[in-house]
PDB file of N, CA and C in Angstrom:
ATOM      1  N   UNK A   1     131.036 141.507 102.636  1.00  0.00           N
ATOM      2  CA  UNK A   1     129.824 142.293 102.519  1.00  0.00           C
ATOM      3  C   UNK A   1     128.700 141.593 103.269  1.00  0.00           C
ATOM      4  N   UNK A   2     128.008 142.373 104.223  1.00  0.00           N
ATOM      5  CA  UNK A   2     127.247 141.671 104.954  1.00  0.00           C
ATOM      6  C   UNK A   2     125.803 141.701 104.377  1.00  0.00           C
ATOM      7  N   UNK A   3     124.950 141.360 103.921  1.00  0.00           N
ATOM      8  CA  UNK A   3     123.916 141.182 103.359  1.00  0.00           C
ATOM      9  C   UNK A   3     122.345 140.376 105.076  1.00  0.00           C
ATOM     10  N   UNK A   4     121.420 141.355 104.427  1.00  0.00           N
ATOM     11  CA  UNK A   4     120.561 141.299 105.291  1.00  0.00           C
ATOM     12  C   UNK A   4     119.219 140.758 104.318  1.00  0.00           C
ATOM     13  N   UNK A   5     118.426 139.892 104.979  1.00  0.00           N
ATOM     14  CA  UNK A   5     117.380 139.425 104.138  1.00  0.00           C
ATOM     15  C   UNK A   5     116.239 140.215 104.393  1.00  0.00           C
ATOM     16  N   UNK A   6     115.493 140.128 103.502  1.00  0.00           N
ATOM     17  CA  UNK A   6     114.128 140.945 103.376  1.00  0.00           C
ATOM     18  C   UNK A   6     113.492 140.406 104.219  1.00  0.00           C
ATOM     19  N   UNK A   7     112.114 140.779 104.504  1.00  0.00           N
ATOM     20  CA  UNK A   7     111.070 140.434 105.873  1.00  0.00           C
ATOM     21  C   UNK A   7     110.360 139.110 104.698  1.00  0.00           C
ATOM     22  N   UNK A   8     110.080 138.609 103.492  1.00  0.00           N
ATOM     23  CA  UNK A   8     109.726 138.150 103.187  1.00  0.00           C
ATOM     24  C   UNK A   8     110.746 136.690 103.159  1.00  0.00           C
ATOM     25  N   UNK A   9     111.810 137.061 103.016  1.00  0.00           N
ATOM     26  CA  UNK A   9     112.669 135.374 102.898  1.00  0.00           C
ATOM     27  C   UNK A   9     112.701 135.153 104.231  1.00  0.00           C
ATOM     28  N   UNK A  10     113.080 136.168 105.502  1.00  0.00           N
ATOM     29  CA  UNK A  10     112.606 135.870 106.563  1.00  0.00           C
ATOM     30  C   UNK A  10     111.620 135.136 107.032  1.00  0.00           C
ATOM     31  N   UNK A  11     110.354 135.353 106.751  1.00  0.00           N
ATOM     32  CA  UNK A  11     108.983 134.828 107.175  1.00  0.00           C
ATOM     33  C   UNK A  11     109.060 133.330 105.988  1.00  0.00           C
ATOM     34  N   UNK A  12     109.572 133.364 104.876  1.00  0.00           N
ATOM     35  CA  UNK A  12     109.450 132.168 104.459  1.00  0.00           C
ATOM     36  C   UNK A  12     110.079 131.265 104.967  1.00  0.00           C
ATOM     37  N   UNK A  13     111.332 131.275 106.043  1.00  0.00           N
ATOM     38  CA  UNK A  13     111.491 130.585 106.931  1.00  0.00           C
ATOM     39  C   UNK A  13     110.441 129.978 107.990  1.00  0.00           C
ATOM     40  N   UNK A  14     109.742 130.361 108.371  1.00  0.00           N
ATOM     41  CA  UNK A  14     108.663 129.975 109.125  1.00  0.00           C
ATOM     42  C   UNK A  14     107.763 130.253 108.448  1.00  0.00           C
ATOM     43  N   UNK A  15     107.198 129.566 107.188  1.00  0.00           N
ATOM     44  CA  UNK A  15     106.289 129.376 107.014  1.00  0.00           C
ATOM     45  C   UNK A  15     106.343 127.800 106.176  1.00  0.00           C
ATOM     46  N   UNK A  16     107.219 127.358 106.555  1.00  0.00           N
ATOM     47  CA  UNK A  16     107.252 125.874 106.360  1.00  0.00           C
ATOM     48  C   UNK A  16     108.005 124.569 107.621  1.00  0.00           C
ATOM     49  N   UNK A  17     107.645 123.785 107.510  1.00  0.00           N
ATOM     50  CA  UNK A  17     107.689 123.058 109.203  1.00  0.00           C
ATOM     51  C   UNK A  17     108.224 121.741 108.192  1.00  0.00           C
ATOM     52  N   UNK A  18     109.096 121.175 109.296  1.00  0.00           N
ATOM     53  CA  UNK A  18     109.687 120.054 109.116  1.00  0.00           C
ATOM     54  C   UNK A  18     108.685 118.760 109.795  1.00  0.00           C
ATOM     55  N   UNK A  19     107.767 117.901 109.133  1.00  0.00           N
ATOM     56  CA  UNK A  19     106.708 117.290 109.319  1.00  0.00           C
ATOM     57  C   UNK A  19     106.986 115.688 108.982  1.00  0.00           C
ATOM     58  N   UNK A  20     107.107 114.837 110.895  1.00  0.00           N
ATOM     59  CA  UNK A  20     107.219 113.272 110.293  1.00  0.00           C
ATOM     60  C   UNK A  20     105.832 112.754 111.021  1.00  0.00           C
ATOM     61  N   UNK A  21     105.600 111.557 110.119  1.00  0.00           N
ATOM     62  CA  UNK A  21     104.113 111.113 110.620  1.00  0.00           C
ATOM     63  C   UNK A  21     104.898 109.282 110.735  1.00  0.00           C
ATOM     64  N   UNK A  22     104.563 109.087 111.705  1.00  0.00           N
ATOM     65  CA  UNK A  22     104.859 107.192 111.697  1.00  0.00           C
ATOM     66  C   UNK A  22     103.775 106.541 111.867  1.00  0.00           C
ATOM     67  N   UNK A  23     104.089 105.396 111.749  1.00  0.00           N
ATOM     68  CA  UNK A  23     102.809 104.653 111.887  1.00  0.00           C
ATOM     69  C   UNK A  23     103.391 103.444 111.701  1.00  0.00           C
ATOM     70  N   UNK A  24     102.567 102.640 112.741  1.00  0.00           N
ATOM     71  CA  UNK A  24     102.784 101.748 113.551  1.00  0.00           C
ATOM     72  C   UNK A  24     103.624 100.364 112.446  1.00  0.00           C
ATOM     73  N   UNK A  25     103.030  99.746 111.663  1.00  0.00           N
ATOM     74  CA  UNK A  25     103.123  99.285 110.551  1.00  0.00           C
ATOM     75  C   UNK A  25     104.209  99.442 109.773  1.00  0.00           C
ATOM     76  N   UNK A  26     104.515 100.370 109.440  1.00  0.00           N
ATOM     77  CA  UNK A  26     105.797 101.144 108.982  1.00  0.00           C
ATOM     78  C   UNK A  26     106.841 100.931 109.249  1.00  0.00           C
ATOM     79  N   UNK A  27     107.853 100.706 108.657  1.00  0.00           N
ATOM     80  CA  UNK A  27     109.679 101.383 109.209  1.00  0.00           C
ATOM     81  C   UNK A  27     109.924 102.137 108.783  1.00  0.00           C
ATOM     82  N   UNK A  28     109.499 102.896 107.613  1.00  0.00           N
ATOM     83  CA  UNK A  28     109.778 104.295 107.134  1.00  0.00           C
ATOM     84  C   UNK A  28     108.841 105.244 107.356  1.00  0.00           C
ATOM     85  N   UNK A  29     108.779 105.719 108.142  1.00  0.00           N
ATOM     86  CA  UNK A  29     107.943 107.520 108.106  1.00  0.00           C
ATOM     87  C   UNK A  29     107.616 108.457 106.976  1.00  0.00           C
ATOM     88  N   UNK A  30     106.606 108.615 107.144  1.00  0.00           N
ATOM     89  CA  UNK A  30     106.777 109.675 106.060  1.00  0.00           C
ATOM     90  C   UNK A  30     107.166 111.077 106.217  1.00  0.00           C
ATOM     91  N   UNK A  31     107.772 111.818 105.416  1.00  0.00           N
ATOM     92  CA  UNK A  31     108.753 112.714 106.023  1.00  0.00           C
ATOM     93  C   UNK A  31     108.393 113.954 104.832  1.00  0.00           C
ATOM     94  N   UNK A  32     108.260 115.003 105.256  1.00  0.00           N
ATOM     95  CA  UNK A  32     107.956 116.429 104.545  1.00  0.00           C
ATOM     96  C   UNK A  32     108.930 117.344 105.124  1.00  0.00           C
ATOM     97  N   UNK A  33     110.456 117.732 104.822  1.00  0.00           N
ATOM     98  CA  UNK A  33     110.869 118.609 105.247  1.00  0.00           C
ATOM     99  C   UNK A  33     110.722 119.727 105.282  1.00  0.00           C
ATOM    100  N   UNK A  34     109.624 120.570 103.940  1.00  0.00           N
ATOM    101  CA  UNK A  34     109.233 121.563 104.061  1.00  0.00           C
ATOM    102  C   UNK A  34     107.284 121.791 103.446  1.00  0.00           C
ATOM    103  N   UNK A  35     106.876 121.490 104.735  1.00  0.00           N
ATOM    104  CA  UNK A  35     105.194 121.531 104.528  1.00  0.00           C
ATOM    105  C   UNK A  35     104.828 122.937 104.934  1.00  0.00           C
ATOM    106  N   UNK A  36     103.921 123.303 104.312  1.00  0.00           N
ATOM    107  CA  UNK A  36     103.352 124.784 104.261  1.00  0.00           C
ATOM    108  C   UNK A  36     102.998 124.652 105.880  1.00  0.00           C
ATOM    109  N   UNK A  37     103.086 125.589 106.756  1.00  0.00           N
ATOM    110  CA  UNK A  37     102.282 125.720 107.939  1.00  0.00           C
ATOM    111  C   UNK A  37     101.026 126.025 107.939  1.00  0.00           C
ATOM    112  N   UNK A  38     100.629 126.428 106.601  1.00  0.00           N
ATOM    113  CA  UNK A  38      98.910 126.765 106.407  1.00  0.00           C
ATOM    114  C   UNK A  38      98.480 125.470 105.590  1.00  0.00           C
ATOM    115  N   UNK A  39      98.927 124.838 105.575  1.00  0.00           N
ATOM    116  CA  UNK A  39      98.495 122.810 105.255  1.00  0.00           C
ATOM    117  C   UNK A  39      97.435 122.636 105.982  1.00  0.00           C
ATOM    118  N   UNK A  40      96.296 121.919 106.031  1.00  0.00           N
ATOM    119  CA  UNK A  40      95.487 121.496 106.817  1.00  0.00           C
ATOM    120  C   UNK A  40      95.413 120.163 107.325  1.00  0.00           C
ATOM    121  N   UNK A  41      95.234 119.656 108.475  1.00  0.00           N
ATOM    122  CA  UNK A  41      95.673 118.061 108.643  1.00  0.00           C
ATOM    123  C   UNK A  41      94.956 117.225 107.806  1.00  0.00           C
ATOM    124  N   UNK A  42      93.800 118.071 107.116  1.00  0.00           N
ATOM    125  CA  UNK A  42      92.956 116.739 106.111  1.00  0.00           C
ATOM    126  C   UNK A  42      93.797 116.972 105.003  1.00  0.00           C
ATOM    127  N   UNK A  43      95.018 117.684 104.410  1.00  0.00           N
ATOM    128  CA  UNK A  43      95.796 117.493 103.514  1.00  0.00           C
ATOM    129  C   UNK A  43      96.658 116.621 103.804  1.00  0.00           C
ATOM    130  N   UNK A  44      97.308 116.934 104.865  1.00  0.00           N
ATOM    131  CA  UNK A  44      98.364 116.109 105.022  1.00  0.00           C
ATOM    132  C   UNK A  44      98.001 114.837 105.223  1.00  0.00           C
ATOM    133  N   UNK A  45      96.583 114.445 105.921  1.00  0.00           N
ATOM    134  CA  UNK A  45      96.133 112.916 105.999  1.00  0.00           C
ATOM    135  C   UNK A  45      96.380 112.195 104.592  1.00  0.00           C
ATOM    136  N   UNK A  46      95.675 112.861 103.768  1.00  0.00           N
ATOM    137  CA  UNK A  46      95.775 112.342 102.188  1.00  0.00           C
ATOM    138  C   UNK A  46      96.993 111.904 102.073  1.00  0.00           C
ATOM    139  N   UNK A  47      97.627 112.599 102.443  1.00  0.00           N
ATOM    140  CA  UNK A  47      98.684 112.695 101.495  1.00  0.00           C
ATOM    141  C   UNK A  47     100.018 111.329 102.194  1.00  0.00           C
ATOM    142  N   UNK A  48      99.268 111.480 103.478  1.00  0.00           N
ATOM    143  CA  UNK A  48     100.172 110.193 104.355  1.00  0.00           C
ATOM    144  C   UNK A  48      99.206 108.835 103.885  1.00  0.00           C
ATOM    145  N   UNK A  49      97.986 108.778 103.505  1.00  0.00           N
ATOM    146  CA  UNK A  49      97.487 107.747 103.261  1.00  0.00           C
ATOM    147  C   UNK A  49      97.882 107.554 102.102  1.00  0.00           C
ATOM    148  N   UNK A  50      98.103 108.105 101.013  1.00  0.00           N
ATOM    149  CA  UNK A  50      98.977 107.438  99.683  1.00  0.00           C
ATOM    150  C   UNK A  50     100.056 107.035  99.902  1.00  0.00           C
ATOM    151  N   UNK A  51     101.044 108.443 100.840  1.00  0.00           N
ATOM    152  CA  UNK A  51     102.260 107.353 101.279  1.00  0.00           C
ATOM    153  C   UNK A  51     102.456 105.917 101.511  1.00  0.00           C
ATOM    154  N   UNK A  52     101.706 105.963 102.404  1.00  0.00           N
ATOM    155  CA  UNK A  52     101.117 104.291 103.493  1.00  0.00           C
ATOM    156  C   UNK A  52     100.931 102.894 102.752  1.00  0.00           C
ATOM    157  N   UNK A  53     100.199 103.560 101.157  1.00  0.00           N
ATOM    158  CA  UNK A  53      99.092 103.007 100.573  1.00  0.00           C
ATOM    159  C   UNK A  53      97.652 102.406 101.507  1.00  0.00           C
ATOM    160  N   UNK A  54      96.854 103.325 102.050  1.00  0.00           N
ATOM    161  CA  UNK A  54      96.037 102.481 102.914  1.00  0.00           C
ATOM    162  C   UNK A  54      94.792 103.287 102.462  1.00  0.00           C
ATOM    163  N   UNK A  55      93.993 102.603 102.833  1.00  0.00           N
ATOM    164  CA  UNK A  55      92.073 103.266 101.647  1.00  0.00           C
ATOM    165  C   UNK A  55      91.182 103.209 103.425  1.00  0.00           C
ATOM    166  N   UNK A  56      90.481 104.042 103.416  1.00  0.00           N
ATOM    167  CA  UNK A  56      89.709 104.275 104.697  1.00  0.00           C
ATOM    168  C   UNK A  56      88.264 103.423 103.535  1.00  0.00           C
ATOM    169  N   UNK A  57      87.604 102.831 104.920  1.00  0.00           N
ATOM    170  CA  UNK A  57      86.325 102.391 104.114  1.00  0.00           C
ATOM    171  C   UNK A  57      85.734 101.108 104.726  1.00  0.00           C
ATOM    172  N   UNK A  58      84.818 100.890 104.155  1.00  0.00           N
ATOM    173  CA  UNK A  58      83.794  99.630 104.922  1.00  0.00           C
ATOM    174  C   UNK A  58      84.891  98.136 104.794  1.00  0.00           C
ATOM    175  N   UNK A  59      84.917  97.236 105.490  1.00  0.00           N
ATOM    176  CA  UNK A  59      85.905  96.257 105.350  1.00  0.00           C
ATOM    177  C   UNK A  59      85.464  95.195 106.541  1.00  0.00           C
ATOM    178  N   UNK A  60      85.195  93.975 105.811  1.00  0.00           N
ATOM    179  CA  UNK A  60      85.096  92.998 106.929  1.00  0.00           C
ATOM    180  C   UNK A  60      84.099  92.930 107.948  1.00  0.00           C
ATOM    181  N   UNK A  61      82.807  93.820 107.752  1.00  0.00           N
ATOM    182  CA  UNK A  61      81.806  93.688 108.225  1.00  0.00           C
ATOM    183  C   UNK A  61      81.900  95.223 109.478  1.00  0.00           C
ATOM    184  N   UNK A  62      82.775  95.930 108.925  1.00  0.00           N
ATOM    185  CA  UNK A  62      82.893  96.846 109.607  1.00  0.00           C
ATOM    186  C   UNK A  62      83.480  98.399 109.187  1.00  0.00           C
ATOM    187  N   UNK A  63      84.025  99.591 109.334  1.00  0.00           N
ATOM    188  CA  UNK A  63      84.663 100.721 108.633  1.00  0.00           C
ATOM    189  C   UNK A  63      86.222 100.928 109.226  1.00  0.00           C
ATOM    190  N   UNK A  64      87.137 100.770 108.453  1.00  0.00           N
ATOM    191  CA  UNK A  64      88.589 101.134 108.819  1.00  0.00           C
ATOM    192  C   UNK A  64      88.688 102.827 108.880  1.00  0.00           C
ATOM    193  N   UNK A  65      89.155 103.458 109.941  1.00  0.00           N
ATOM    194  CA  UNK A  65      89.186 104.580 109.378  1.00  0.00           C
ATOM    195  C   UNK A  65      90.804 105.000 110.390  1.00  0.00           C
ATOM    196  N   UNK A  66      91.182 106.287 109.641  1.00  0.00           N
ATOM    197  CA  UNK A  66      92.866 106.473 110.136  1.00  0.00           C
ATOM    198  C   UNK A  66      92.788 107.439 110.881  1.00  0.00           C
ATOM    199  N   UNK A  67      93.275 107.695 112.215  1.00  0.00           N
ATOM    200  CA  UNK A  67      93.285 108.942 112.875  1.00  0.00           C
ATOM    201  C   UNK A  67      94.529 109.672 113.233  1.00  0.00           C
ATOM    202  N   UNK A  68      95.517 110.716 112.670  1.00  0.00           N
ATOM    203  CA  UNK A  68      96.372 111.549 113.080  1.00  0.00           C
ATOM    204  C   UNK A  68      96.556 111.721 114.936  1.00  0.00           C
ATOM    205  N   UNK A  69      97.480 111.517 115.897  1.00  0.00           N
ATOM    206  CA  UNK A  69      97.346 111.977 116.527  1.00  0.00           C
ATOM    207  C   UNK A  69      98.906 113.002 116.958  1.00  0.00           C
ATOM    208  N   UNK A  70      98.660 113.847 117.984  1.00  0.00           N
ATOM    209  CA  UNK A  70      99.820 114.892 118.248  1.00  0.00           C
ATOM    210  C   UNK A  70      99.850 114.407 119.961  1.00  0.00           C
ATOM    211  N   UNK A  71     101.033 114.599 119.880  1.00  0.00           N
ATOM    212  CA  UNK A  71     101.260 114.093 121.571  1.00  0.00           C
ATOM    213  C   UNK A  71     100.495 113.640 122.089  1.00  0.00           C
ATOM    214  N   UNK A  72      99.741 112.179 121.465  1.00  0.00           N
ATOM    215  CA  UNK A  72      99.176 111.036 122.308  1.00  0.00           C
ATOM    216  C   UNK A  72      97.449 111.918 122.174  1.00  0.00           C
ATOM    217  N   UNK A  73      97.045 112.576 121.666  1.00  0.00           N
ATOM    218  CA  UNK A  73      95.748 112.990 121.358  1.00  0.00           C
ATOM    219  C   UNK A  73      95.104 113.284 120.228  1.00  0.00           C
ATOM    220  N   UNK A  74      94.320 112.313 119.601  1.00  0.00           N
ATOM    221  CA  UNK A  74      93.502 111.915 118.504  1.00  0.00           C
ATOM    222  C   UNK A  74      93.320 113.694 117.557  1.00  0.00           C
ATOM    223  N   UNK A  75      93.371 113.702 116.933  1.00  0.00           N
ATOM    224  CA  UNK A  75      93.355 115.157 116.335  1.00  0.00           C
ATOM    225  C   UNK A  75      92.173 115.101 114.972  1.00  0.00           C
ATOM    226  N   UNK A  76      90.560 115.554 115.677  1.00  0.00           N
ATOM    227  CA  UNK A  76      89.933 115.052 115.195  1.00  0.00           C
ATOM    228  C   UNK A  76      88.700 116.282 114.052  1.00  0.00           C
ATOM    229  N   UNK A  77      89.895 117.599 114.591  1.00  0.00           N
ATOM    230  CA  UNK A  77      89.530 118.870 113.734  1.00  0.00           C
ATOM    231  C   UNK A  77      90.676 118.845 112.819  1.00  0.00           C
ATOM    232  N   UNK A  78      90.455 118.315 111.490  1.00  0.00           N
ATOM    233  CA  UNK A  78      91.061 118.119 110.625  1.00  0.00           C
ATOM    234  C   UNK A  78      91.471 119.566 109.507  1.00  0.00           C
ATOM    235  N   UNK A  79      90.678 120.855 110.085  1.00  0.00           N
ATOM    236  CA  UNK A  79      90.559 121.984 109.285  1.00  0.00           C
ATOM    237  C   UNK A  79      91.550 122.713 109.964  1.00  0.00           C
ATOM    238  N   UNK A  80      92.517 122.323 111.165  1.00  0.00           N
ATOM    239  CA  UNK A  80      93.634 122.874 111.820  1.00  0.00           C
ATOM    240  C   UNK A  80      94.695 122.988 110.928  1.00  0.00           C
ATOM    241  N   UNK A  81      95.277 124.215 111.163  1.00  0.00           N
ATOM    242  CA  UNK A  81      96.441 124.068 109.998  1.00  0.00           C
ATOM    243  C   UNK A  81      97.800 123.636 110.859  1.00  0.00           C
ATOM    244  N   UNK A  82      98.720 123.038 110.070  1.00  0.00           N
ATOM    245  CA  UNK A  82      99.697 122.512 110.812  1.00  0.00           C
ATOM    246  C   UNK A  82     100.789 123.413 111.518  1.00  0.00           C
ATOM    247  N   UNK A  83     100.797 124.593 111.704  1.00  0.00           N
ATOM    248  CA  UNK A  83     101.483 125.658 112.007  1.00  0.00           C
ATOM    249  C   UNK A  83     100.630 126.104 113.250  1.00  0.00           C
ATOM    250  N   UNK A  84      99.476 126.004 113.442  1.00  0.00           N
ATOM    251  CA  UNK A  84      99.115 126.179 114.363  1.00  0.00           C
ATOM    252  C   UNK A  84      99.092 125.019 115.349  1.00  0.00           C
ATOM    253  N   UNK A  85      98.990 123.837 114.808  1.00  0.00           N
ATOM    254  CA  UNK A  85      99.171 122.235 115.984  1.00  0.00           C
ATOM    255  C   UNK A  85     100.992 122.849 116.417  1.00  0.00           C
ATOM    256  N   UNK A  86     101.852 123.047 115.650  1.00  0.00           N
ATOM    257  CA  UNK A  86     103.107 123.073 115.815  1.00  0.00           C
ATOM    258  C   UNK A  86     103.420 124.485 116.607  1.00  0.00           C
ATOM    259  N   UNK A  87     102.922 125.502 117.031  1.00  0.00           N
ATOM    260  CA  UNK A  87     102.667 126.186 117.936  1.00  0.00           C
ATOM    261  C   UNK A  87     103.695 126.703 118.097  1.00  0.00           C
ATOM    262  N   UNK A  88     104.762 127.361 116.868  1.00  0.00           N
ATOM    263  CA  UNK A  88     105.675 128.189 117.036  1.00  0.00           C
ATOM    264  C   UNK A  88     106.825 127.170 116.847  1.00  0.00           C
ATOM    265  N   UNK A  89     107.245 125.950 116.781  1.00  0.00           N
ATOM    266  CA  UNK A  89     107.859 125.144 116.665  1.00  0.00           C
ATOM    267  C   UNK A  89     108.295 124.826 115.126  1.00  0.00           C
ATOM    268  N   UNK A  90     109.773 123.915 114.542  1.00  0.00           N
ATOM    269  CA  UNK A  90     110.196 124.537 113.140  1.00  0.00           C
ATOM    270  C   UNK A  90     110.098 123.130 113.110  1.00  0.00           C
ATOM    271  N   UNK A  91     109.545 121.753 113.955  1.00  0.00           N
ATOM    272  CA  UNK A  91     109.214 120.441 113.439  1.00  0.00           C
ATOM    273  C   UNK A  91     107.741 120.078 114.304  1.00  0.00           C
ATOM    274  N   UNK A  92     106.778 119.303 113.368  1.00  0.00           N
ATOM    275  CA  UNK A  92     106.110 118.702 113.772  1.00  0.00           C
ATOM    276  C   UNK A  92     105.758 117.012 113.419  1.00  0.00           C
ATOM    277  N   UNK A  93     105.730 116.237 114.826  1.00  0.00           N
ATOM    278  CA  UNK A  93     105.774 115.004 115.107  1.00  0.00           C
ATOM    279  C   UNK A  93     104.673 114.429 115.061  1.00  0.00           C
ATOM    280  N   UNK A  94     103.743 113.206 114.039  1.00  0.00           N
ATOM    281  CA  UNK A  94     102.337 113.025 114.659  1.00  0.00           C
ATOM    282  C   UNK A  94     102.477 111.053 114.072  1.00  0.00           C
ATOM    283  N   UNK A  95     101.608 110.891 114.634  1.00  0.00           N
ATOM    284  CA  UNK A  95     101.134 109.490 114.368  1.00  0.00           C
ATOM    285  C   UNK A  95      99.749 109.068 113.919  1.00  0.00           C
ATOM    286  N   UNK A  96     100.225 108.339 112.924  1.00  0.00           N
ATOM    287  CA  UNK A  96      99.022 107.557 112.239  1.00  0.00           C
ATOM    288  C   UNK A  96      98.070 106.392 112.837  1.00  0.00           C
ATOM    289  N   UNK A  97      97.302 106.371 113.503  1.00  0.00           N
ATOM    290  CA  UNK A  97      96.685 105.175 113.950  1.00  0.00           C
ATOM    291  C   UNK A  97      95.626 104.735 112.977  1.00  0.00           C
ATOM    292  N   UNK A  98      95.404 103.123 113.003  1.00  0.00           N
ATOM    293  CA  UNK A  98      94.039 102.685 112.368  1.00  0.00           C
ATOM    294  C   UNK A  98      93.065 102.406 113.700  1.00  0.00           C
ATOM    295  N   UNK A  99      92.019 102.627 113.282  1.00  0.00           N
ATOM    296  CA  UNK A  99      90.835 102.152 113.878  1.00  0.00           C
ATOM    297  C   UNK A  99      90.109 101.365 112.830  1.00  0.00           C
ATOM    298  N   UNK A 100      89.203 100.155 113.709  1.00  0.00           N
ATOM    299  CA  UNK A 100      88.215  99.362 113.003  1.00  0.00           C
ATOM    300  C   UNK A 100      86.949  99.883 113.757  1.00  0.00           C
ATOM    301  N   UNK A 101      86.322 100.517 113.647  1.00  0.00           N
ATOM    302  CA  UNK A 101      84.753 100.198 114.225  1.00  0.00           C
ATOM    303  C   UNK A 101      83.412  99.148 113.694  1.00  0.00           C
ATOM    304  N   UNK A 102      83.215  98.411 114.052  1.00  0.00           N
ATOM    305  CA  UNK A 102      82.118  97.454 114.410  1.00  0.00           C
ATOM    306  C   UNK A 102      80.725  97.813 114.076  1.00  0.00           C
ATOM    307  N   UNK A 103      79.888  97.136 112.694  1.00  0.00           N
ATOM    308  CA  UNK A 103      78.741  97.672 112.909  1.00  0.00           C
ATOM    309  C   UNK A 103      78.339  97.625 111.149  1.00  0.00           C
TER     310      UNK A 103
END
């Protein structure tokens, strides 16, 4: 019996993305096999900085802060949802960098 899926289990296929974030520091990635594509990268930041365990903030006479990037470019509109960085694609790849700024 051949069975056909509804337009809704359909689309719930793509509406979740297979999501690894590395970072430098790390040997384990953090890994979301199924993240909402309407996630926003300031969710998913959170949520990689607990992974990480790492605290953004004043330190050492200066501010640590973490920046997401997607193919080598700082991703600094954080209200992007991850379905749209992933641009039709069923995985998305990003990296965690630290910055120190001075001051």
């Amino acid at each position: 019996m051949n069975t056909i899926a509804s337009s809704s289990e359909q689309n719930a296929h793509h509406e979740t993305l297979n999501v690894k974030v590395r970072y430098a520091a790390s040997g384990k990635p953090y890994v979301d096999p199924k993240a909402s594509s309407n996630e926003t990268l300031a969710t998913l930041k959170q949520q990689v900085l607990v992974f990480f365990g790492l605290v953004e903030g004043n330190v050492d006479g200066g501010h640590k802060v973490y920046v997401l990037t997607y193919q080598g470019v700082q991703q600094t509109d954080l209200s992007v949802q991850l379905g749209q960085l992933a641009q039709g694609a069923h995985h998305l790849e990003l990296n965690l960098i630290e910055q120190f700024i001075q001051g």
